[in-house]
Protein backbone atom coordinates (compact mmCIF):
# COMPACT_ATOMS: atom_id res chain seq x y z
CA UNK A 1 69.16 30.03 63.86
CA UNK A 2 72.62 28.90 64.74
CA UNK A 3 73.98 32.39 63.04
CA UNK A 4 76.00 34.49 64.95
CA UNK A 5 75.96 38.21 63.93
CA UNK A 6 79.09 39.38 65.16
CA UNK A 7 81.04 36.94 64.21
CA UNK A 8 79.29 34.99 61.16
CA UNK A 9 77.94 37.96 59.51
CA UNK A 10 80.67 40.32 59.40
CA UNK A 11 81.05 42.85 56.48
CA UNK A 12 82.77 41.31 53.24
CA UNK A 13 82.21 37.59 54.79
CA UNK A 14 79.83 36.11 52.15
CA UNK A 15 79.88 32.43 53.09
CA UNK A 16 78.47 30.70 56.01
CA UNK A 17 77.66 27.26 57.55
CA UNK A 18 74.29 27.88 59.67
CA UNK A 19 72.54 25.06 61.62
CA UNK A 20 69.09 25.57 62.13
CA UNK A 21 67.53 23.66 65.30
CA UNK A 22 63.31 22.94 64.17
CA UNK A 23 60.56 21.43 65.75
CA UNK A 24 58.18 19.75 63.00
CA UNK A 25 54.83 18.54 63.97
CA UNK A 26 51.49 18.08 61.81
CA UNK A 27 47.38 17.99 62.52
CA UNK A 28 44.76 17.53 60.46
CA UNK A 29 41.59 20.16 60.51
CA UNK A 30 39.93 17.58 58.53
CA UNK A 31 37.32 14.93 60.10
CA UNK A 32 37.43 12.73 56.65
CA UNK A 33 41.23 12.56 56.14
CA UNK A 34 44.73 12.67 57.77
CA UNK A 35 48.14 13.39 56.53
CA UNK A 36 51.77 11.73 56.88
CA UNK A 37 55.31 13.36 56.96
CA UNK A 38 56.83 10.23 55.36
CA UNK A 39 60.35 8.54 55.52
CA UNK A 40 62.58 10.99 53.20
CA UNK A 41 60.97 14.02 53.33
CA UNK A 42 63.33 17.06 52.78
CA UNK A 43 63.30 20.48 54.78
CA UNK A 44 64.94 23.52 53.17
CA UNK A 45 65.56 26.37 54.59
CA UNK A 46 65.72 29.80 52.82
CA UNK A 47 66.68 33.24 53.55
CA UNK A 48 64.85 36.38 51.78
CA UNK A 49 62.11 37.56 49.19
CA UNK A 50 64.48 35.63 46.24
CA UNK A 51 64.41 32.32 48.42
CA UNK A 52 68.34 32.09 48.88
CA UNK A 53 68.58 28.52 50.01
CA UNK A 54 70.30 28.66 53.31
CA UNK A 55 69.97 24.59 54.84
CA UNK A 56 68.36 21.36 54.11
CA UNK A 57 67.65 18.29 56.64
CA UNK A 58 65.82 15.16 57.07
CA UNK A 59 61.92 15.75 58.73
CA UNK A 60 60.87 12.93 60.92
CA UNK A 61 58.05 10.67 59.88
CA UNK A 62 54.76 10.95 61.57
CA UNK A 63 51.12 10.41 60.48
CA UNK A 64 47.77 10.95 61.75
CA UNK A 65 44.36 10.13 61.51
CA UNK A 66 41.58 12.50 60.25
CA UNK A 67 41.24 15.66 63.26
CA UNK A 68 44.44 14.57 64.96
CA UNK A 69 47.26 16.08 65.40
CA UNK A 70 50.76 14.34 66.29
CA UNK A 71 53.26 15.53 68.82
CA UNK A 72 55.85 17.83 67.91
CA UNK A 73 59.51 16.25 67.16
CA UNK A 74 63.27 17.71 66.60
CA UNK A 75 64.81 18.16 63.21
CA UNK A 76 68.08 20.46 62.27
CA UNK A 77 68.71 21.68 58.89
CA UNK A 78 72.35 22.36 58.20
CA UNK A 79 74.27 24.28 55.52
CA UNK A 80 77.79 23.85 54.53
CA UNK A 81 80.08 26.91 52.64
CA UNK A 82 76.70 28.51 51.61
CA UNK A 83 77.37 31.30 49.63
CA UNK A 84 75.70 34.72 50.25
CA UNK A 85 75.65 37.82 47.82
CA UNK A 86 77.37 41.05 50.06
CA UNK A 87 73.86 42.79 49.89
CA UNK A 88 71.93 39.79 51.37
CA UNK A 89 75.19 39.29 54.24
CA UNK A 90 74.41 42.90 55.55
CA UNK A 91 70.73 42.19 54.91
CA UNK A 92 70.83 39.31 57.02
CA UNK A 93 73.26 40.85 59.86
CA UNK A 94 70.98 43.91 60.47
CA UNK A 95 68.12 41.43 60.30
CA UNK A 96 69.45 39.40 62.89
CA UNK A 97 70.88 42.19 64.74
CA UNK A 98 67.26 43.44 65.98
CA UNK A 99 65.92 39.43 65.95
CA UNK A 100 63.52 40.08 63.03
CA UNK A 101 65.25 37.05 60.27
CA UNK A 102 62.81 36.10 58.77
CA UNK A 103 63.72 32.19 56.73
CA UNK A 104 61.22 29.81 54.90
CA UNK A 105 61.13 26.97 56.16
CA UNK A 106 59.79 24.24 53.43
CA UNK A 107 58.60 20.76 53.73
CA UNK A 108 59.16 18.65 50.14
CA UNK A 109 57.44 15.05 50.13
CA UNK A 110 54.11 15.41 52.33
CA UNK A 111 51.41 13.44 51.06
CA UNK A 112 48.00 12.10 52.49
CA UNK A 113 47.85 8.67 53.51
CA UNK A 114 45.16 8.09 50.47
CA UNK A 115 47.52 9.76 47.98
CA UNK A 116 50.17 7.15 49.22
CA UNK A 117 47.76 4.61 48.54
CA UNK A 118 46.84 6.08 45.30
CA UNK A 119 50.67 5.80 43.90
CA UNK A 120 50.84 2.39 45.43
């Protein structure tokens, strides 16, 4: 997650720069229609149960066709000075500690090639 506890998530330290390294890949299940990841489509990245927003990054574009699936591709979602509440710091730490963080990751922008085509 590009977080290191000893050092990042020390006690009273409530602000943090993590780089998350993703892979990003899509399929369709569907034999009618595919999907797209297209140009300018946002990933965020949050921490926790109240969605503390953590990164954000560029997803690459891809598309496929109705039951296929597209190969996998890098992404990285970065955050800068990202402020962190104490509670959610030691949260995090212990979390990380015995390598159960859990984050959100969320893709904003996906549409289907025919809703593309629908907005035209």
């Amino acid at each position: 997650s590009g977080l290191d506890p000893a050092t990042d998530l020390r006690p009273g330290r409530g602000v943090l720069s993590p780089v998350f390294n993703l892979t990003v890949g899509i399929a369709s299940h569907s034999a009618l229609a595919g999907g797209c990841i297209n140009p300018g489509t946002f990933i965020r990245v949050s921490y926790s149960h109240l969605h503390l927003p953590m990164a954000s990054g560029r997803a690459p574009d891809m598309c496929v066709g109705p039951g296929q699936s597209a190969e996998s591709r890098a992404a990285v979602a970065r955050g800068h000075d990202v402020a962190v509440p104490g509670f959610l710091v030691d949260s995090l730490a212990e979390d990380m500690r015995h390598g159960e963080a859990v984050f959100q990751v969320q893709l904003t922008g996906l549409a289907s090639p025919e809703e593309e085509r629908a907005r035209g």
